[in-house]
Protein backbone atom coordinates (compact mmCIF):
# COMPACT_ATOMS: atom_id res chain seq x y z
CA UNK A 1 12.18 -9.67 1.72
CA UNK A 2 9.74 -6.37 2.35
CA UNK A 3 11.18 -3.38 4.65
CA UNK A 4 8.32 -1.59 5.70
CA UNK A 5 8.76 2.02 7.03
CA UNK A 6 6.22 4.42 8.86
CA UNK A 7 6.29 7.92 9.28
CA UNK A 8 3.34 9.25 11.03
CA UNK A 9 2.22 13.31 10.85
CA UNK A 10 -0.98 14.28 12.65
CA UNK A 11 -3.59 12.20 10.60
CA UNK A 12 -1.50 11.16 7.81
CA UNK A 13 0.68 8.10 7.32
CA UNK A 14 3.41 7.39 5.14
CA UNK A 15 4.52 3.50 4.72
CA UNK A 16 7.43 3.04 2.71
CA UNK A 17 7.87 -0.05 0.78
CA UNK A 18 10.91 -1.34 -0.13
CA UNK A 19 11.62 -5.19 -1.61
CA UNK A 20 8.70 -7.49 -2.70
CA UNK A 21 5.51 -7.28 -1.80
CA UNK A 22 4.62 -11.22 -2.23
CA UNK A 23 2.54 -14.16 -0.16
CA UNK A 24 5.78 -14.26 2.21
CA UNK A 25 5.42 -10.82 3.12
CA UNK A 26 1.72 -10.00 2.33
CA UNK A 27 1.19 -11.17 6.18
CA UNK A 28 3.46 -8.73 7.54
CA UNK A 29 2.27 -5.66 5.66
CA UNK A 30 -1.14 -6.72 6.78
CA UNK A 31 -0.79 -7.02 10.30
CA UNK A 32 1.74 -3.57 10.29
CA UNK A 33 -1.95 -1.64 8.64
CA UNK A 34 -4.15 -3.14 11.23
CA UNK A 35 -1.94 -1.20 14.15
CA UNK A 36 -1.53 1.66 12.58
CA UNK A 37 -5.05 2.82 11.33
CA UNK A 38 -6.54 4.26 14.24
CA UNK A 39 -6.64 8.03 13.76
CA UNK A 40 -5.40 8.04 9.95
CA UNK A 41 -7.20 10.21 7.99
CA UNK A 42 -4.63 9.96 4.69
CA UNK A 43 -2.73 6.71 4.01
CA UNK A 44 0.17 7.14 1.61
CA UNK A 45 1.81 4.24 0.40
CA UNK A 46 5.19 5.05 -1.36
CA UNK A 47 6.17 2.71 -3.51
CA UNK A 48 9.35 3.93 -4.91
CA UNK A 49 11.60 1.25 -3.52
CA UNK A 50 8.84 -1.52 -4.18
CA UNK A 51 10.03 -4.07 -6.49
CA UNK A 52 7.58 -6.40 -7.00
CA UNK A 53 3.90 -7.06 -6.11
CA UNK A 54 2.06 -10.09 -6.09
CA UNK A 55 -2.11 -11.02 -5.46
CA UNK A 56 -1.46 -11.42 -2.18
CA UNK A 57 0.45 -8.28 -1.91
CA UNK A 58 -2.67 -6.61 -4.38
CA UNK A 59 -5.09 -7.99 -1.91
CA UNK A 60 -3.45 -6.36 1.29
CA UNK A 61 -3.87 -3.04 -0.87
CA UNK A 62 -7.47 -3.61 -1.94
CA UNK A 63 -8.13 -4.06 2.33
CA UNK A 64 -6.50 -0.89 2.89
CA UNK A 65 -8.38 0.79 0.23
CA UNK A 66 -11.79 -0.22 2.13
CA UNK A 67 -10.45 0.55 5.07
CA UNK A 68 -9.41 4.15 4.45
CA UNK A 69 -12.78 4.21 2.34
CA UNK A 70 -14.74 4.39 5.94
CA UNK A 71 -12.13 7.05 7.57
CA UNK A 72 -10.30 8.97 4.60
CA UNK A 73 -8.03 8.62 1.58
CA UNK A 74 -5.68 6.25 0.33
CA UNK A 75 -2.67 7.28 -2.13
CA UNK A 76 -0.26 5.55 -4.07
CA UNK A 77 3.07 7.25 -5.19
CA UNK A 78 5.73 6.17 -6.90
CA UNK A 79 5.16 3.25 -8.39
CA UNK A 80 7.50 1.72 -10.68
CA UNK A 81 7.17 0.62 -13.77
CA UNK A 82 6.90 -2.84 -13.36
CA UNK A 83 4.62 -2.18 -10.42
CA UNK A 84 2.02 0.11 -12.33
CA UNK A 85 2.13 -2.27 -15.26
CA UNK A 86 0.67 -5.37 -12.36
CA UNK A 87 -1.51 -2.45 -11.28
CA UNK A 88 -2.96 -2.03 -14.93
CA UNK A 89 -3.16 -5.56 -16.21
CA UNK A 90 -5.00 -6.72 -12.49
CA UNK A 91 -7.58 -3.74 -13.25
CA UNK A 92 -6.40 -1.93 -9.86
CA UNK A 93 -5.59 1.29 -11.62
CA UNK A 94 -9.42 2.24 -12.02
CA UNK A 95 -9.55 1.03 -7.81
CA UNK A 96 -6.68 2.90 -5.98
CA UNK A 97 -5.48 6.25 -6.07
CA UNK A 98 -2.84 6.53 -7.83
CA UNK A 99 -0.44 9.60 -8.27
């Protein structure tokens, strides 16, 4: 199960993650991102209540990434443990910003 929570100031979004992040939910997370990026200039993701992230959930990230590419900045805070070890071994910590 993911929880997904936006907070929206000015130009920059915040989504909060909280669960797993996985091919069930990928879909959700996905289509959440594609109404919300109109206007975003900074997209935070915070992580801190993420427990788990699979490729499909790594591949919703890497779309975001391009996305913001064309109209800002992308951030990633938080991450757990377990999560920034996935982001190391799948090469993603050289790809997103991560704080």
């Amino acid at each position: 199960m993911l929880t997904i929570e936006k907070k929206s100031n000015n130009d920059e979004l915040v989504i909060e993650l909280n669960g797993r992040l996985d091919t069930t939910t990928a879909p959700q997370l996905e289509s959440e991102l594609k109404a919300s990026y109109e206007g975003v200039a900074e997209l935070v993701f915070d992580l801190k209540d993420l427990e788990y992230i699979s490729s499909a959930g790594l591949r919703v990230l890497l779309s975001a990434q391009k996305t913001m590419n064309r109209q800002g900045r992308m951030v990633i805070k938080n991450a757990s443990e377990e999560v920034m070890e996935i982001f190391e071994v799948t090469g993603f910590t050289d790809i997103l910003t991560i704080e």
